[in-house]
PDB file of N, CA and C in Angstrom:
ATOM      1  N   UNK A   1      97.492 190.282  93.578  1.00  0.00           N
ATOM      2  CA  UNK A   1      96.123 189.871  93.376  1.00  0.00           C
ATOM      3  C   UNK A   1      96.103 188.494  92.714  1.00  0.00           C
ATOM      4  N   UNK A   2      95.331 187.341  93.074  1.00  0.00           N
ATOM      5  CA  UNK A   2      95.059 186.592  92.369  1.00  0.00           C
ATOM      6  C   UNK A   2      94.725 186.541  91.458  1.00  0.00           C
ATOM      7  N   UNK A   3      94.764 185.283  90.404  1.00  0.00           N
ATOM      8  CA  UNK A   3      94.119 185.489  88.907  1.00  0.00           C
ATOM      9  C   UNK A   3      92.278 185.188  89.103  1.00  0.00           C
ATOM     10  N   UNK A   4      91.849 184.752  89.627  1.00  0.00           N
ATOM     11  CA  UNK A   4      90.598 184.647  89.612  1.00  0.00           C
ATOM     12  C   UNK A   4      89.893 186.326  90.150  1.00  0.00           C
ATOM     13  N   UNK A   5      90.520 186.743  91.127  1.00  0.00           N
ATOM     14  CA  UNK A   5      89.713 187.932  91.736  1.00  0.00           C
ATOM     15  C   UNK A   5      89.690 189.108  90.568  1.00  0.00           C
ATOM     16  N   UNK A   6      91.464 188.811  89.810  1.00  0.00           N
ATOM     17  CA  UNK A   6      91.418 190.115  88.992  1.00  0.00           C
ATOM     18  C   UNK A   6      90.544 189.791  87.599  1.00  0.00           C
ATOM     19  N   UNK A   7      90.453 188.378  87.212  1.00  0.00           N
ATOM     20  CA  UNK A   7      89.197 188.077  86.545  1.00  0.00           C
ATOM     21  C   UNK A   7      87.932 188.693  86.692  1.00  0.00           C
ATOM     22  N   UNK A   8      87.523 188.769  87.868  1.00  0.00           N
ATOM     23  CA  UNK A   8      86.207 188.802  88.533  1.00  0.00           C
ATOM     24  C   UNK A   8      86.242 190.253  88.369  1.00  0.00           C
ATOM     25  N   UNK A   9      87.036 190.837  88.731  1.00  0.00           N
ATOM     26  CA  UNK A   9      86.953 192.566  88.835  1.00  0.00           C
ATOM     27  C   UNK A   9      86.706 192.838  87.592  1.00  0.00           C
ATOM     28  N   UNK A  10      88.085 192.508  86.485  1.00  0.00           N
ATOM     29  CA  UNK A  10      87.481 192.936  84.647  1.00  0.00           C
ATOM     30  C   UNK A  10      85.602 192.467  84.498  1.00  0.00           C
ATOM     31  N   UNK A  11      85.641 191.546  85.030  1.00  0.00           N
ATOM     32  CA  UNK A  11      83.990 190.867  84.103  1.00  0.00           C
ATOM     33  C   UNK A  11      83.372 191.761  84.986  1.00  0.00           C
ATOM     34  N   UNK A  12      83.151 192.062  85.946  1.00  0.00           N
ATOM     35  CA  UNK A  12      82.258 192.733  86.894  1.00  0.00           C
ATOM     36  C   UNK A  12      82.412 194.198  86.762  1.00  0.00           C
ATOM     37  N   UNK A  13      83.232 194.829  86.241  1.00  0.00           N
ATOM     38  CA  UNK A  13      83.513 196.470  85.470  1.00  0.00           C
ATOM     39  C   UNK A  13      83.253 196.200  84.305  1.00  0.00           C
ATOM     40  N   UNK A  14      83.043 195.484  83.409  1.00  0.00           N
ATOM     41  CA  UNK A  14      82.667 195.246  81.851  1.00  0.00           C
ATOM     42  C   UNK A  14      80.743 195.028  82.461  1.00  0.00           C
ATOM     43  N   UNK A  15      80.515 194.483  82.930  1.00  0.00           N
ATOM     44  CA  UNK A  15      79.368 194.033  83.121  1.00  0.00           C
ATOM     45  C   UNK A  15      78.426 195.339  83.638  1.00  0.00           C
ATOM     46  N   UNK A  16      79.043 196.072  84.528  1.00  0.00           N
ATOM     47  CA  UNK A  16      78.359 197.548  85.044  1.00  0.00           C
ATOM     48  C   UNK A  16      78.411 198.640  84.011  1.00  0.00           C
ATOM     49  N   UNK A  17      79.770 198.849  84.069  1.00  0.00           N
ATOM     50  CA  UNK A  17      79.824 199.527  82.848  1.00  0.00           C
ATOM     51  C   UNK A  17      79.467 199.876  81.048  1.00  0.00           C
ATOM     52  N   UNK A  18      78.904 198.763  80.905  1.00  0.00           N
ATOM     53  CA  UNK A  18      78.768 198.259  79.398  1.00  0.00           C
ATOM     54  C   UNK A  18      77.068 197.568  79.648  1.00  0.00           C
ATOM     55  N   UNK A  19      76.013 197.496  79.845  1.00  0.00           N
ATOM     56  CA  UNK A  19      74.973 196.531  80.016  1.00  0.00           C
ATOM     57  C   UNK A  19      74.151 196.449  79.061  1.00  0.00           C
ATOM     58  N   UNK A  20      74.706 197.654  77.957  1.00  0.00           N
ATOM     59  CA  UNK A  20      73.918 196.890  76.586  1.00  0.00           C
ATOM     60  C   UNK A  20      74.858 195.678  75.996  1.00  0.00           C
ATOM     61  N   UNK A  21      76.022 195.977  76.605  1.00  0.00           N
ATOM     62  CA  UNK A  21      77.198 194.721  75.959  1.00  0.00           C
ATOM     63  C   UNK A  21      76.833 193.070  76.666  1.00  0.00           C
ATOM     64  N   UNK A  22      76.547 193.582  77.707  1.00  0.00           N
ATOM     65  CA  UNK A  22      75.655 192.186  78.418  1.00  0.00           C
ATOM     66  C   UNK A  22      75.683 191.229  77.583  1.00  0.00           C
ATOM     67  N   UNK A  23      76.114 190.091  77.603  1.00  0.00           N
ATOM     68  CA  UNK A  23      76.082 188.634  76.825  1.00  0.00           C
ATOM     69  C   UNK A  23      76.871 188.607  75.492  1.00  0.00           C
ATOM     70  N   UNK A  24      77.790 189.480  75.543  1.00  0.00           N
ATOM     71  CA  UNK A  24      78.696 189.625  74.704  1.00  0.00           C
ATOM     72  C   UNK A  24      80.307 189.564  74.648  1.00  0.00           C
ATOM     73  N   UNK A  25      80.080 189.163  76.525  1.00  0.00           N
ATOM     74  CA  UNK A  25      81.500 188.565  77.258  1.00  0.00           C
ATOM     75  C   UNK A  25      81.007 187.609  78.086  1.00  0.00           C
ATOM     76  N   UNK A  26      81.912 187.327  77.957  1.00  0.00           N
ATOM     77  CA  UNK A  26      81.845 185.835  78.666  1.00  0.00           C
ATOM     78  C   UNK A  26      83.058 184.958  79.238  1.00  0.00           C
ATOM     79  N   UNK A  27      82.857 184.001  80.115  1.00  0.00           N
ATOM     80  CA  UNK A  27      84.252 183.050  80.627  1.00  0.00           C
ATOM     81  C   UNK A  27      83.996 182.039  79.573  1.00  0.00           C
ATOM     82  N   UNK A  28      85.334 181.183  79.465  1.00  0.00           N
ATOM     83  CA  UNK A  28      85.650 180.458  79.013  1.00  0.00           C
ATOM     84  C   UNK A  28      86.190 179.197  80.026  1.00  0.00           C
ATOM     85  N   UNK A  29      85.040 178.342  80.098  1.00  0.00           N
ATOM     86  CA  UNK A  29      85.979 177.277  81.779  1.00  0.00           C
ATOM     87  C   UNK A  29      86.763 176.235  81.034  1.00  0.00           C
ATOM     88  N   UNK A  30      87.931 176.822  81.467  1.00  0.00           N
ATOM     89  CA  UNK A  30      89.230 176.245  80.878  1.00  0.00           C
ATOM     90  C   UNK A  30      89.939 175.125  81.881  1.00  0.00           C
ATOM     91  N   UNK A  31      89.471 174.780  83.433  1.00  0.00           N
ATOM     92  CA  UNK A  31      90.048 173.793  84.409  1.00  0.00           C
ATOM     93  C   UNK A  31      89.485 172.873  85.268  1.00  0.00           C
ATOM     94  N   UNK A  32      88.722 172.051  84.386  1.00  0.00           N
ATOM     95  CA  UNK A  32      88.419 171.161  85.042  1.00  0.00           C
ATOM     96  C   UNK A  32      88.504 170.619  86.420  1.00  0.00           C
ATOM     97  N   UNK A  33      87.377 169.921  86.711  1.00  0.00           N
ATOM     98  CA  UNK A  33      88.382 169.301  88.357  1.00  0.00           C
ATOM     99  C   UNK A  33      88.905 168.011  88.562  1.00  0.00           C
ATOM    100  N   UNK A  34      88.386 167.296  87.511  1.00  0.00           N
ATOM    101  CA  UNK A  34      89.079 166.110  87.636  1.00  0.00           C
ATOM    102  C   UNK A  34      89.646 165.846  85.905  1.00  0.00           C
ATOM    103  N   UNK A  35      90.251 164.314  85.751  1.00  0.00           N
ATOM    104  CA  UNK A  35      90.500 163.780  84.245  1.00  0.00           C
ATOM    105  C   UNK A  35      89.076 163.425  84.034  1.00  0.00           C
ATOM    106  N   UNK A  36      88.155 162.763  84.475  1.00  0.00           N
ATOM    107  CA  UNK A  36      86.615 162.208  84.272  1.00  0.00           C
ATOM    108  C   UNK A  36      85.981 163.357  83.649  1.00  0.00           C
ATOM    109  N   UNK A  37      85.501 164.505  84.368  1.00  0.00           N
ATOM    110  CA  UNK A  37      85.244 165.966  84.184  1.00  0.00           C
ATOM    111  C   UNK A  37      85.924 166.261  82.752  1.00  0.00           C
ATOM    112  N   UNK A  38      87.087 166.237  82.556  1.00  0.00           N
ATOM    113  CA  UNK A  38      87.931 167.105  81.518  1.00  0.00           C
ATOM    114  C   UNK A  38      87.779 166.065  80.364  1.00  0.00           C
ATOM    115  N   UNK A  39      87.483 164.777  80.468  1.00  0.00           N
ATOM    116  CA  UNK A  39      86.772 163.746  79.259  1.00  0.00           C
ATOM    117  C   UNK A  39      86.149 164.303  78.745  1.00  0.00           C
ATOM    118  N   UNK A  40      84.930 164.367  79.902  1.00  0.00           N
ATOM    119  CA  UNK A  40      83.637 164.639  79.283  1.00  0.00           C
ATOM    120  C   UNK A  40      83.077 165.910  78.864  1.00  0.00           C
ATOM    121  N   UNK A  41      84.318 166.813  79.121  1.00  0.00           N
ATOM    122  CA  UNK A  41      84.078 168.541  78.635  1.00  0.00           C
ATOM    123  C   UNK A  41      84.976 168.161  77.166  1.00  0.00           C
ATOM    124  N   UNK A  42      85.799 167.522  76.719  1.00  0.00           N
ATOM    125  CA  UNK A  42      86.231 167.824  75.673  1.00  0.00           C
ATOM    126  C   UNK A  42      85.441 167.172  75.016  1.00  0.00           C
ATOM    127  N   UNK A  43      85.043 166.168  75.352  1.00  0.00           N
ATOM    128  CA  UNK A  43      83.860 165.145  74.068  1.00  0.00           C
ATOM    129  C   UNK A  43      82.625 166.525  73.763  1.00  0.00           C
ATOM    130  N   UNK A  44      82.653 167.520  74.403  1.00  0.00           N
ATOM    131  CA  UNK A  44      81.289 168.212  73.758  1.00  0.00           C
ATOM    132  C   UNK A  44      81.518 169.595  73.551  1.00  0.00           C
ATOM    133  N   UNK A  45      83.122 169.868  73.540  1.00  0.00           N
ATOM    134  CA  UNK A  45      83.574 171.014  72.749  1.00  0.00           C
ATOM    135  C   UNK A  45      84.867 171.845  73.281  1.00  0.00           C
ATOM    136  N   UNK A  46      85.176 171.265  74.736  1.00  0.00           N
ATOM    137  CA  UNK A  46      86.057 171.950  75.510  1.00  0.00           C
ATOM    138  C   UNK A  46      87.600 171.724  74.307  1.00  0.00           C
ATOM    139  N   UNK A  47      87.914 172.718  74.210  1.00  0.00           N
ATOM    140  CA  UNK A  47      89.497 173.192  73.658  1.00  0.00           C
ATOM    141  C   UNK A  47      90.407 173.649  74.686  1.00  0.00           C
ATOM    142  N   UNK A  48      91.670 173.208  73.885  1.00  0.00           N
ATOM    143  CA  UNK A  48      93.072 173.361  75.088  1.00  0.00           C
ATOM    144  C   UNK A  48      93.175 175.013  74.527  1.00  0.00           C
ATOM    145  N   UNK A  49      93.478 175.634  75.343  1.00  0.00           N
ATOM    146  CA  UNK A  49      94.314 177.139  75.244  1.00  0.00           C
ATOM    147  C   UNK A  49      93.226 178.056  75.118  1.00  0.00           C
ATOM    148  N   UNK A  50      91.927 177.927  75.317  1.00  0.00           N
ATOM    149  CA  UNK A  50      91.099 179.302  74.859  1.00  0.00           C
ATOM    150  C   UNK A  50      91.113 180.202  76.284  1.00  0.00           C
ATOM    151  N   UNK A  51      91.473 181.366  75.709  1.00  0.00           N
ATOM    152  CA  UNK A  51      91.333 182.287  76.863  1.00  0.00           C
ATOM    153  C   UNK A  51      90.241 182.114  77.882  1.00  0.00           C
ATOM    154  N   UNK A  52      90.814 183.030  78.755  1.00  0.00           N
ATOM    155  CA  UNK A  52      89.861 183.434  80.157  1.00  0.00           C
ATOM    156  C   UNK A  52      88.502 184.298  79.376  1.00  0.00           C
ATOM    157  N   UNK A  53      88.198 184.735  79.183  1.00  0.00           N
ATOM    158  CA  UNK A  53      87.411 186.202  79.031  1.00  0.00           C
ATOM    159  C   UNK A  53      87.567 186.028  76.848  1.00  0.00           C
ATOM    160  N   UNK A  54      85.991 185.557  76.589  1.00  0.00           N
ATOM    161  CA  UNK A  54      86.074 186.624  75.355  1.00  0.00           C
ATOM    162  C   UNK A  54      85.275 187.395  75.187  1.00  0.00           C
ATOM    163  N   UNK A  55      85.111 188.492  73.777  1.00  0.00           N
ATOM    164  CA  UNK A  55      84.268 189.299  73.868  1.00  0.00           C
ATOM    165  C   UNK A  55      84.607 189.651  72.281  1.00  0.00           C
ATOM    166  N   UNK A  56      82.844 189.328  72.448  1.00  0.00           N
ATOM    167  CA  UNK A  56      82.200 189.605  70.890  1.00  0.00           C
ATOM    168  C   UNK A  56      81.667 190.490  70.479  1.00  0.00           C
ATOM    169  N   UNK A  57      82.589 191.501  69.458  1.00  0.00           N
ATOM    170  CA  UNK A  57      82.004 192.831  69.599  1.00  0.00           C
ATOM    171  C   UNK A  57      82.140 193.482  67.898  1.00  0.00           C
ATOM    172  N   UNK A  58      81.319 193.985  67.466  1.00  0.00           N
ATOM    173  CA  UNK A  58      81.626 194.612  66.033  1.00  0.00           C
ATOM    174  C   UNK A  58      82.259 193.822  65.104  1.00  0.00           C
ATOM    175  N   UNK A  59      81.615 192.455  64.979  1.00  0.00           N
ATOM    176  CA  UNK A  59      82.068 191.068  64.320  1.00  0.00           C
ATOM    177  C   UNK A  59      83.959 190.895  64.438  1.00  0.00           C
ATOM    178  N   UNK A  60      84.224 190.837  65.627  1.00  0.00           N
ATOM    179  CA  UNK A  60      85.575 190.551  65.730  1.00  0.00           C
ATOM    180  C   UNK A  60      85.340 189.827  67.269  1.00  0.00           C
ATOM    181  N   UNK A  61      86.069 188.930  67.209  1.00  0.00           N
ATOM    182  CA  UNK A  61      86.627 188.180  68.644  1.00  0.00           C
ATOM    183  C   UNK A  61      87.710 188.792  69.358  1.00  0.00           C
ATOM    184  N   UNK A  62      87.682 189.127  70.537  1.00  0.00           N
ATOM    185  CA  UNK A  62      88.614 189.152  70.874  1.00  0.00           C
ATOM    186  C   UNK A  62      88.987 188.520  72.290  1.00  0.00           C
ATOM    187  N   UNK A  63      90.214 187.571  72.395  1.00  0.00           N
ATOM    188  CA  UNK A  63      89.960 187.097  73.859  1.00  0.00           C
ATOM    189  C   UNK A  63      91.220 187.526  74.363  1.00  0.00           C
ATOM    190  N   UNK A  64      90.486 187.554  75.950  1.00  0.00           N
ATOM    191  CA  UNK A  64      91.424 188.273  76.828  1.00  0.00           C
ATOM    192  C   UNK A  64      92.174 187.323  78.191  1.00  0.00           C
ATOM    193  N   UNK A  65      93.300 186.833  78.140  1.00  0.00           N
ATOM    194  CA  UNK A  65      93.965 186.026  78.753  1.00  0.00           C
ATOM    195  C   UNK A  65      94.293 186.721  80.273  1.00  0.00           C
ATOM    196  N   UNK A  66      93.988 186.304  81.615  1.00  0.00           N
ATOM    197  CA  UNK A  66      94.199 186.878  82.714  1.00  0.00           C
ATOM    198  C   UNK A  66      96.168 186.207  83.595  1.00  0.00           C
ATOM    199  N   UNK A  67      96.791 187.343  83.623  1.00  0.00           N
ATOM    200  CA  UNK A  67      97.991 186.487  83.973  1.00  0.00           C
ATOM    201  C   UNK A  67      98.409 187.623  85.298  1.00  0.00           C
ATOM    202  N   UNK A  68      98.703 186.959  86.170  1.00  0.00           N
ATOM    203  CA  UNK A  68      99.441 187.540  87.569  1.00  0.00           C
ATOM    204  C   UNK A  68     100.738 186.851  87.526  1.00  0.00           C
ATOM    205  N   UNK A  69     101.518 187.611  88.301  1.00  0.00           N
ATOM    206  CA  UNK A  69     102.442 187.197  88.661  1.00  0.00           C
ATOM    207  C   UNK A  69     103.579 186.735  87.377  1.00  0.00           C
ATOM    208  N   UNK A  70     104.162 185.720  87.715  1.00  0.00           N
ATOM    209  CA  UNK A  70     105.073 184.975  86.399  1.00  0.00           C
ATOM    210  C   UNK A  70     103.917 184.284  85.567  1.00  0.00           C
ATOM    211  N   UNK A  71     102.894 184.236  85.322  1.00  0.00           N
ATOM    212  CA  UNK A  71     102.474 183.312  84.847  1.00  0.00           C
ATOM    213  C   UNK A  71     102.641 183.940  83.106  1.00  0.00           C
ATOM    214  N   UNK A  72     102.758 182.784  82.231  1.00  0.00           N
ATOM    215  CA  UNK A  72     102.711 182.857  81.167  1.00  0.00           C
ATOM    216  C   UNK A  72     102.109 182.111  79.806  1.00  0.00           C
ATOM    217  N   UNK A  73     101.865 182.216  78.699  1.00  0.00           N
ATOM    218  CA  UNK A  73     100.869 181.674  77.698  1.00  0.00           C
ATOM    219  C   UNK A  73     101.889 179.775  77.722  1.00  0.00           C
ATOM    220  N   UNK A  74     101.031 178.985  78.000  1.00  0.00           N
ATOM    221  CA  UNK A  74     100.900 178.067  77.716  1.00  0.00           C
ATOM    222  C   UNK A  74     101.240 177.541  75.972  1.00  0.00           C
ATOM    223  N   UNK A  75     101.888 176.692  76.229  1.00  0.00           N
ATOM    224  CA  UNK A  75     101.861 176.358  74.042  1.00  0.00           C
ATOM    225  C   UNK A  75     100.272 176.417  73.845  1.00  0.00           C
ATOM    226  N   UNK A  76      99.459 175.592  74.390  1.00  0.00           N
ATOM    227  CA  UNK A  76      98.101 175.356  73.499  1.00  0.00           C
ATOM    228  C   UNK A  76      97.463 176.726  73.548  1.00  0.00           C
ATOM    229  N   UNK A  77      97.477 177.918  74.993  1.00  0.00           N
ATOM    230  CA  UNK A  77      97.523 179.433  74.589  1.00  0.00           C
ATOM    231  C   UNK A  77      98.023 179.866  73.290  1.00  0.00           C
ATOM    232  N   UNK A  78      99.276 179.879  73.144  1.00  0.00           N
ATOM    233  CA  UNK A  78      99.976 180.525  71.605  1.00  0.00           C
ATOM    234  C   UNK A  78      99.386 179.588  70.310  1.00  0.00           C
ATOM    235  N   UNK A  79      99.078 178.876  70.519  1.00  0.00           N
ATOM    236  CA  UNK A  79      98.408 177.647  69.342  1.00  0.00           C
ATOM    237  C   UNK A  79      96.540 178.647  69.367  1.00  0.00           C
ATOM    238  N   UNK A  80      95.953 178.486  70.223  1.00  0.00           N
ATOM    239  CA  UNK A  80      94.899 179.019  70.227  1.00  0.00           C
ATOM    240  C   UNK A  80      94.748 180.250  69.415  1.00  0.00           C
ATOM    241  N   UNK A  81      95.954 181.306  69.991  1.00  0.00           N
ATOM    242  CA  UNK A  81      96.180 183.043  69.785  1.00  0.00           C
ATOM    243  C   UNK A  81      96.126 182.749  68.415  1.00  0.00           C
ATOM    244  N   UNK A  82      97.174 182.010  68.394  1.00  0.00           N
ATOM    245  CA  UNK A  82      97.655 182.215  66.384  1.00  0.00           C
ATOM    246  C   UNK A  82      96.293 181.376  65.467  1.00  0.00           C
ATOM    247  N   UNK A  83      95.521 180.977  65.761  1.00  0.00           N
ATOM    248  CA  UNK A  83      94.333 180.409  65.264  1.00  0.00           C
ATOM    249  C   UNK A  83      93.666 181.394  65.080  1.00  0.00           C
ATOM    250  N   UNK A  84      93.018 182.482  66.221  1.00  0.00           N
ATOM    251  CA  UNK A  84      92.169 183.070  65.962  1.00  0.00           C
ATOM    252  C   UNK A  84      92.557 184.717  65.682  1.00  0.00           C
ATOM    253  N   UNK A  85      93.953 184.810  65.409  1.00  0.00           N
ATOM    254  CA  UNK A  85      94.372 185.731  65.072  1.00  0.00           C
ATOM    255  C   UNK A  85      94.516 185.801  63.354  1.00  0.00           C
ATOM    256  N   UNK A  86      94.757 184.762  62.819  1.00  0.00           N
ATOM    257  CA  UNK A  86      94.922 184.226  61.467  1.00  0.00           C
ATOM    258  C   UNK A  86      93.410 184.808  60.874  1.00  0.00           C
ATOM    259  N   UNK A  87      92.237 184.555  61.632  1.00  0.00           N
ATOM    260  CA  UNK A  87      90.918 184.397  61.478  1.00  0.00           C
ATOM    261  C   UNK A  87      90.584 186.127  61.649  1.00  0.00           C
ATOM    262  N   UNK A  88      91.452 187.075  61.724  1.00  0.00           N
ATOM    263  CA  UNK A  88      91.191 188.368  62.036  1.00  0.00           C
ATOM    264  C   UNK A  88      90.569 189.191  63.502  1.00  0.00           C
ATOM    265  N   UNK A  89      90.563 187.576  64.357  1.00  0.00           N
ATOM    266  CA  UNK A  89      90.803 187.924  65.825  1.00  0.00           C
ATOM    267  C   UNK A  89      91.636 188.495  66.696  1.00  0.00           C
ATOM    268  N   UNK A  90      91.460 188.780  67.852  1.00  0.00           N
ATOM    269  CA  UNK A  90      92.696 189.733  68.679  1.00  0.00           C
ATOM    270  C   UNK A  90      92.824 189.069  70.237  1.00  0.00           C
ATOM    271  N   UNK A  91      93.887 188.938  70.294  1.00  0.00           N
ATOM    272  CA  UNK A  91      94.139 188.006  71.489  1.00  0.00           C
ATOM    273  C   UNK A  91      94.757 189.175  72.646  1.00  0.00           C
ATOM    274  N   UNK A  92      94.667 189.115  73.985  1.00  0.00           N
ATOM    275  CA  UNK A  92      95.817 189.993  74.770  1.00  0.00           C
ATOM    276  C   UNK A  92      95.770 189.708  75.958  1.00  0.00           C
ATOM    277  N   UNK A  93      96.515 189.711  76.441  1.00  0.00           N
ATOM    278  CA  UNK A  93      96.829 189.446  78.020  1.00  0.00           C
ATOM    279  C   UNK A  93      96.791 190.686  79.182  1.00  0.00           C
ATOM    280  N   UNK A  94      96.173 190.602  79.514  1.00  0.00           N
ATOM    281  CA  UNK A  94      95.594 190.925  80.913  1.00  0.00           C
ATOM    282  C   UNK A  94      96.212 190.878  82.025  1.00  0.00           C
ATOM    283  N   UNK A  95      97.091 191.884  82.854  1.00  0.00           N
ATOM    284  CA  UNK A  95      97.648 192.022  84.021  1.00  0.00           C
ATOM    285  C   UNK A  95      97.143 192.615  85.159  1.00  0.00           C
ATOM    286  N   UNK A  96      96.244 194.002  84.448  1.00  0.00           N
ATOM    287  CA  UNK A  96      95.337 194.825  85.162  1.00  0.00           C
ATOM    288  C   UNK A  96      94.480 195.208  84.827  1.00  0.00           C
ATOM    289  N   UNK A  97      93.113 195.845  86.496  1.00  0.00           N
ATOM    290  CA  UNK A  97      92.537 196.346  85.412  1.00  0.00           C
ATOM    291  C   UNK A  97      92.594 197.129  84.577  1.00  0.00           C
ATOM    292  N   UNK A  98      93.213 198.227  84.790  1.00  0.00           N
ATOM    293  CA  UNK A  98      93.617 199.264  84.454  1.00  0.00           C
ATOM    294  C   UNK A  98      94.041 198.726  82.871  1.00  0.00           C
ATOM    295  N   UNK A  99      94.908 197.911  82.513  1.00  0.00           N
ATOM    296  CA  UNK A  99      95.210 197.671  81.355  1.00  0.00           C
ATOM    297  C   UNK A  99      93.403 196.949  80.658  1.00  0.00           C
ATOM    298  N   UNK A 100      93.204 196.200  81.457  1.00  0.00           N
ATOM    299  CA  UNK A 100      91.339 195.690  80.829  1.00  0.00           C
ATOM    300  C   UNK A 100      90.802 196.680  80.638  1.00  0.00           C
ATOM    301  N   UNK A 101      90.366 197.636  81.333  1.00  0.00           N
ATOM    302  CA  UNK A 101      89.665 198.989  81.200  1.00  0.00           C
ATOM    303  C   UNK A 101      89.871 199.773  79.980  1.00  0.00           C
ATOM    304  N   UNK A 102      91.527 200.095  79.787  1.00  0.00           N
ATOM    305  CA  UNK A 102      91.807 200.850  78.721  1.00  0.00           C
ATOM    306  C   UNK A 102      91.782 200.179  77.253  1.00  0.00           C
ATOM    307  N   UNK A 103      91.733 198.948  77.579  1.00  0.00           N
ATOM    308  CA  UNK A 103      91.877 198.088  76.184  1.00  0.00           C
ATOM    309  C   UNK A 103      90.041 197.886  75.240  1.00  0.00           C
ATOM    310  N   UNK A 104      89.252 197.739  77.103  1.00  0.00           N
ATOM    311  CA  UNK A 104      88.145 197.494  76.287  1.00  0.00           C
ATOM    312  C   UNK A 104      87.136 199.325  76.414  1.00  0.00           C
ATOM    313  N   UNK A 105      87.770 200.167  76.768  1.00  0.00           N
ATOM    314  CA  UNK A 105      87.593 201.184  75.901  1.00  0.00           C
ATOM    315  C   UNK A 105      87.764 201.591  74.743  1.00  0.00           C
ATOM    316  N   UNK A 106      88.974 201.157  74.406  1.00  0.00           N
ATOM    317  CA  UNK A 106      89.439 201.684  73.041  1.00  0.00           C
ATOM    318  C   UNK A 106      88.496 200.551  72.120  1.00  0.00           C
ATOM    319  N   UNK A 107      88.157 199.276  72.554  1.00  0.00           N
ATOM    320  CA  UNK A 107      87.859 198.552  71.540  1.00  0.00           C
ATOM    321  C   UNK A 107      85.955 199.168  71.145  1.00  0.00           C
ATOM    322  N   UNK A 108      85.657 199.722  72.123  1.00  0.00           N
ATOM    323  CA  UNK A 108      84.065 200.203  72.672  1.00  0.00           C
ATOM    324  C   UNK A 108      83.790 201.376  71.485  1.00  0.00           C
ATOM    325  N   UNK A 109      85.106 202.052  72.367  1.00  0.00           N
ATOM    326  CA  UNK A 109      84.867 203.341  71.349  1.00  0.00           C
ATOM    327  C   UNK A 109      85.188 203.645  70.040  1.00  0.00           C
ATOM    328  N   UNK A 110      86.111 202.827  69.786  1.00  0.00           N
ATOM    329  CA  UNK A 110      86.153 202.624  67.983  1.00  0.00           C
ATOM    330  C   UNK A 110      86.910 203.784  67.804  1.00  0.00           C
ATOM    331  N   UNK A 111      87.949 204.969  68.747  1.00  0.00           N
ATOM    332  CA  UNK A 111      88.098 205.872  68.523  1.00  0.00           C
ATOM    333  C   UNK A 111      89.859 205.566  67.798  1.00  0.00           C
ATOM    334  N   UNK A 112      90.277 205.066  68.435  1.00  0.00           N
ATOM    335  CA  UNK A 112      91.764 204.342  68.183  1.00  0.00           C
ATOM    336  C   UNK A 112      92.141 202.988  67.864  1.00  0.00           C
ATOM    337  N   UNK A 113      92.849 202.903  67.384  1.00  0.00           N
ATOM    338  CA  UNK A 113      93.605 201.262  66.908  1.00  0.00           C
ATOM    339  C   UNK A 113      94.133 201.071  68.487  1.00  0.00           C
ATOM    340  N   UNK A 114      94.155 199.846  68.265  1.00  0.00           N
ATOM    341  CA  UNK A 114      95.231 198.829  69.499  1.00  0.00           C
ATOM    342  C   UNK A 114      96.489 198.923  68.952  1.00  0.00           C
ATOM    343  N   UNK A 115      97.353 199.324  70.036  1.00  0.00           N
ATOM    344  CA  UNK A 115      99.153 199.417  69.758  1.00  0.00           C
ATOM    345  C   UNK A 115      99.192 198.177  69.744  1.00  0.00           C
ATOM    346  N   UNK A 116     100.544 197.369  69.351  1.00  0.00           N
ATOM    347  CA  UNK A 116     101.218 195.992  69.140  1.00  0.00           C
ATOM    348  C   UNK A 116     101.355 195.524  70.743  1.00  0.00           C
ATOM    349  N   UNK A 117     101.805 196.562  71.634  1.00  0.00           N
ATOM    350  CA  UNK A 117     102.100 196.548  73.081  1.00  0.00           C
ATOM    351  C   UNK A 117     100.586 195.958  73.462  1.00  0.00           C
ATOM    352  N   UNK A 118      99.498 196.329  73.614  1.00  0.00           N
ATOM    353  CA  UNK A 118      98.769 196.031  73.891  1.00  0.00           C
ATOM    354  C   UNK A 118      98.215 194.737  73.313  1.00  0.00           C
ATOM    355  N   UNK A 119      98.392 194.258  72.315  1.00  0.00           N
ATOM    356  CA  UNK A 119      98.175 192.511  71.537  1.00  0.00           C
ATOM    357  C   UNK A 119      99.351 191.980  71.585  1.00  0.00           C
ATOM    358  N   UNK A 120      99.588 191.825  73.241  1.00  0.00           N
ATOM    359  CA  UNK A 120     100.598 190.865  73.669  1.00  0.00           C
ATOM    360  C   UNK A 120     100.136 189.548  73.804  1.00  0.00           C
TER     361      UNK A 120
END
């Protein structure tokens, strides 16, 4: 699966599933299309490394990084993570939905902690 479609699937099962959570996730446009474009997004707030997907929930951040295949955290990713993890945020990476689903259940339901495995 591509990284955009399996994007699209998490936000679009968070979005059905959750609709009082409505406006409480969100993308983060992290790729510009040109250097002109990527000027003029950082002059008005654009940051290197912020996740795909965050979500603001029970005064905690947590963002959710989408990775297929080999892909892996970028330095300004791990620079980002450790920023807003310091700050009592939760960072994790995203392979499936199945892993999105179960992660933002547990975070929904308040019933369980997040394993270390899962704040990869």
């Amino acid at each position: 699966m591509k990284h955009d479609r399996l994007q699209q699937n998490c936000y679009k099962w968070f979005h059905n599933t959750y609709p009082s959570l409505r406006g409480l996730m969100w993308h983060n446009w992290n790729n510009p299309a040109n250097a002109r474009q990527g000027a003029y997004l950082k002059s008005i707030g654009l940051q290197a490394g912020v996740f795909d997907l965050l979500f603001y929930f029970n005064k905690t951040l947590y963002g959710f990084d989408i990775k297929v295949g080999r892909d892996k955290y970028s330095q300004g990713q791990k620079n980002w993570k450790q920023k807003v993890e310091e700050q009592g945020g939760y960072c994790m990476e995203i392979r499936s939905e199945e892993d999105f689903k179960s992660i933002i259940g547990k975070i929904v339901s308040g019933d369980s902690e997040l394993t270390p495995d899962e704040l990869k």
